[in-house]
Each structure stands twice: as structure tokens, then as C-alpha cells.
Protein backbone atom coordinates (compact mmCIF):
# COMPACT_ATOMS: atom_id res chain seq x y z
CA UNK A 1 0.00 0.00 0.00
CA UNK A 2 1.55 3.20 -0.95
CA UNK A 3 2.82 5.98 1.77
CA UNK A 4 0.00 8.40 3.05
CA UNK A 5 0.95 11.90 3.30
CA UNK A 6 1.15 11.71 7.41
CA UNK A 7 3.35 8.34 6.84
CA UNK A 8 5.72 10.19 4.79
CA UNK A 9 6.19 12.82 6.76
CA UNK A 10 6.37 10.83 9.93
CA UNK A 11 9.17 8.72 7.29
CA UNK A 12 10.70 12.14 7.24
CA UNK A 13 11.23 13.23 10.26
CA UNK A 14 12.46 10.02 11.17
CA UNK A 15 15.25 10.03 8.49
CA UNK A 16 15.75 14.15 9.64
CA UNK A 17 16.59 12.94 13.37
CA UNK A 18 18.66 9.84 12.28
CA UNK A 19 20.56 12.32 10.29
CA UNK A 20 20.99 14.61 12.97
CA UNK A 21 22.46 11.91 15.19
CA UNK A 22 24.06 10.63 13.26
CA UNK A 23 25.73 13.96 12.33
CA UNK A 24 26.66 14.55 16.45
CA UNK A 25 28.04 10.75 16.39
CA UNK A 26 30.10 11.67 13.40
CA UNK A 27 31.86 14.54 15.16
CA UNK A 28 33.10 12.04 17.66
CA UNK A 29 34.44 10.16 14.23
CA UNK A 30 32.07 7.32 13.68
CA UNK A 31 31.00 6.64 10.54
CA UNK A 32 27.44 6.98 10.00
CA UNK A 33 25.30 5.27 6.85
CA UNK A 34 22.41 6.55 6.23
CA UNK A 35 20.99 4.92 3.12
CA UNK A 36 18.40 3.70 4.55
CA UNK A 37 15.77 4.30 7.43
CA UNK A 38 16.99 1.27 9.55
CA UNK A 39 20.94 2.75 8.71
CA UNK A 40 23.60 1.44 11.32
CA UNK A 41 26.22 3.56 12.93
CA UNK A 42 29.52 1.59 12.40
CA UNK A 43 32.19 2.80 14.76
CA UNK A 44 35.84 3.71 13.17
CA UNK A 45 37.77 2.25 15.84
CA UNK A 46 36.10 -1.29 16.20
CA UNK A 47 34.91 -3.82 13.75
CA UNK A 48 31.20 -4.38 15.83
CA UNK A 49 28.74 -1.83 15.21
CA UNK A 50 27.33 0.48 17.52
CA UNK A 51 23.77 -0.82 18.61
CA UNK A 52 20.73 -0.20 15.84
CA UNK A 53 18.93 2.97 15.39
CA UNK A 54 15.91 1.35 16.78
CA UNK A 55 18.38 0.56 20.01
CA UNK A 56 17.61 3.51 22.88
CA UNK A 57 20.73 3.50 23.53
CA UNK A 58 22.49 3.63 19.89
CA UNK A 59 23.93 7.07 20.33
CA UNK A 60 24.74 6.69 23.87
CA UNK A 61 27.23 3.77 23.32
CA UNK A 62 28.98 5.18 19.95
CA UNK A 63 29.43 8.60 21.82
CA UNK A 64 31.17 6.95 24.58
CA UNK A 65 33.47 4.71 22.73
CA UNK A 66 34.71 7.51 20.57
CA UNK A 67 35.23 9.61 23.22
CA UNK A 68 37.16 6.57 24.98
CA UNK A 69 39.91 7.04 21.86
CA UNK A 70 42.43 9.19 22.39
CA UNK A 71 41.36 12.27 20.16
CA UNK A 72 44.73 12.77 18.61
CA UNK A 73 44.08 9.47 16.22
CA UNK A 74 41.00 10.47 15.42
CA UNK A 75 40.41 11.40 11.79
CA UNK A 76 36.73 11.88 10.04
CA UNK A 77 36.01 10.52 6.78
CA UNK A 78 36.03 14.02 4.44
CA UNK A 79 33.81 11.95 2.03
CA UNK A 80 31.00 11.32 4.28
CA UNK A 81 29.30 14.77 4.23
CA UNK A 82 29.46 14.53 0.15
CA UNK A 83 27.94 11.35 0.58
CA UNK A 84 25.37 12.05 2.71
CA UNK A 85 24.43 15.21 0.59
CA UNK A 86 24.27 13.12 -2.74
CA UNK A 87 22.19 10.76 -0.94
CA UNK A 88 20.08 13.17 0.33
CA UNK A 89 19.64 15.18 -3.32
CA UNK A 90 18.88 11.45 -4.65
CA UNK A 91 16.11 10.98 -2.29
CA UNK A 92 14.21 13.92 -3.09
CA UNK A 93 14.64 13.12 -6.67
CA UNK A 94 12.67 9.45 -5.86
CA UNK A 95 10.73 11.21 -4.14
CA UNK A 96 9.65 13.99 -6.82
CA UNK A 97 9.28 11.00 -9.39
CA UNK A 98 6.39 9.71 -6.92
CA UNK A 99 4.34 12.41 -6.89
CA UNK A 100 1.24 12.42 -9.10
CA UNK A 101 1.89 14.43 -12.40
CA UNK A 102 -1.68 15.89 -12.25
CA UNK A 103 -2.39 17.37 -8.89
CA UNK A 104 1.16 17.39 -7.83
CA UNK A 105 0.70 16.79 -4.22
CA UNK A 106 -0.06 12.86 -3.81
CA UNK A 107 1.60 10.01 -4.63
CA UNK A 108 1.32 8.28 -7.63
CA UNK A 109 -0.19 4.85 -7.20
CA UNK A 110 -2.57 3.89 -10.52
CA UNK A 111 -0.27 2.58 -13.48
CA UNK A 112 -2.51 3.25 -16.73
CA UNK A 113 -2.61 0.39 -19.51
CA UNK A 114 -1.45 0.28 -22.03
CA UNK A 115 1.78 2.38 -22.19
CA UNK A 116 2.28 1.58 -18.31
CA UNK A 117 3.10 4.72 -17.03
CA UNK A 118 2.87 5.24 -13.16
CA UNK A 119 2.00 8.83 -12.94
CA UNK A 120 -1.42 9.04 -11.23
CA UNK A 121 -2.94 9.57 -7.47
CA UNK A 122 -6.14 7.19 -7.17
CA UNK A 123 -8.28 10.69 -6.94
CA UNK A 124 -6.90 12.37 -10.24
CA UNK A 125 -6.58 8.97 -12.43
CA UNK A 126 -10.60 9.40 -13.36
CA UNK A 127 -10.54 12.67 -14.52
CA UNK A 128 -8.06 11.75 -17.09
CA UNK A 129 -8.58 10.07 -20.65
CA UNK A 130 -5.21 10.52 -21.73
CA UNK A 131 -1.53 9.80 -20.11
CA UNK A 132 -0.08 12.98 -18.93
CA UNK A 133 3.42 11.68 -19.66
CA UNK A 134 2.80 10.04 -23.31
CA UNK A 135 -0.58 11.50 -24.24
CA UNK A 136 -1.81 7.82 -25.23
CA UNK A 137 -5.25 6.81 -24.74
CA UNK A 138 -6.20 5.15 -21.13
CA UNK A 139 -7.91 1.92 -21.35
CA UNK A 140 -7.37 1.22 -18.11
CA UNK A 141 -6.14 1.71 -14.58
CA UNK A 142 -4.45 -0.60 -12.31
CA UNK A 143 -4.12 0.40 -8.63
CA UNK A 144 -0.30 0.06 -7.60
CA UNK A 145 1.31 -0.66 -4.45
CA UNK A 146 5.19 -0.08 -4.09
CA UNK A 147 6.24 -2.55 -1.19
């Protein structure tokens, strides 16, 4: 079932305040991964992980054992900001290819037969006889879900 509006934005802010820990974790040179929701921060010094995002106690533990290192060894990655940026500019693109080409505010989740396109909310796909990406006839709709 496709992502309501609240469950993206709830999605969101999620991703916004795994980013922002893992942003204060990655001044105490860990190395953070945020490629996905569920992302893992790996400490520099140690081959075992820090404990899971959905651990309480994630950011607690990699704070600590950085700090533990003596600071003078420490070095941050100078890629990981880049990376986290491009990542972040590649998101919104995903994002901005959901969103339904006619009302431009929901996601798309009808895929119209035959040329396939998946352009369309559920509300704006009736009031439509042609594609709005190819211009081809509609004969019909098929509800979507991205899982």
C-alpha cells in the first residue's frame, strides 16, 4: 500500500533525526550510513557496530566509545558529508518521481494500460482520458502498491 501523506512525513522526520544523530556521532568520528531508514552507525575504531537505530541507547554507546579514543588518532572521513548530501539530493529526486503528475501533491499509485506509465494519485486517475506523460489513450487503470 503506498505511503500516506502523514506516513511520509512521519518517514521524514524520522530520516531528519537519524541524520541529525548521526551527524553529532560523526563529530566524535564514527562513521554513520544513512541509506536507509533502519541505517547502522559503524564505529571507526572497532569492527562491531554500535547498537541499531531502533536501540535507545544507539547514540549513547557510539558517543562513549569515541570519546574513549584518544582524540589525537581520530580522523573523520572528508567523504562522508558529500555522501550524505548526494544521498540526500537522490532521495528527493525518488521522491519527486512519486508524486502524481496531475495534482502534484499525492503520490502516484494507478499505473494506466497500455503504455504503463505510473504517474497518477487514485483521486486524479478518473478525470483523465489521456496519459499525462505520453498522451496515449487510457484503457485502463491498475491500482499500484510499491512494497
Amino acid at each position: 500500500m503506498p505511503a500516506s501523506q502523514d506516513e511520509l512525513a512521519a518517514s521524514h522526520l524520522t530520516i531528519s533525526r537519524i541524520s541529525e544523530q548521526a551527524h553529532q556521532c560523526s563529530n566524535n568520528a564514527c562513521v554513520f550510513d544513512n541509506r536507509t531508514p533502519t541505517a547502522q552507525l559503524d564505529c571507526c575504531f572497532t569492527t562491531s557496530s554500535c547498537q541499531t537505530k531502533g536501540d535507545p541507547s544507539y547514540q549513547t554507546t557510539c558517543t562513549q566509545h569515541c570519546h574513549s579514543q584518544n582524540s589525537s588518532s581520530v580522523t573523520a572521513d572528508p567523504n562522508s558529508h558529500a555522501q550524505r548530501e548526494k544521498l540526500a539530493h537522490e532521495l528527493e529526486a525518488l521522491k519527486a518521481q512519486r508524486i502524481c503528475r496531475v495534482c502534484r501533491s499525492k503520490d502516484s499509485c494507478m499505473t494506466f494500460t497500455p503504455c504503463g506509465h505510473f504517474v497518477s494519485c487514485e483521486d486524479c486517475c478518473s478525470g483523465v482520458d489521456r496519459c499525462p506523460t505520453c498522451q496515449s489513450p487510457i484503457d485502463t487503470t491498475v491500482k499500484t502498491f510499491i512494497t
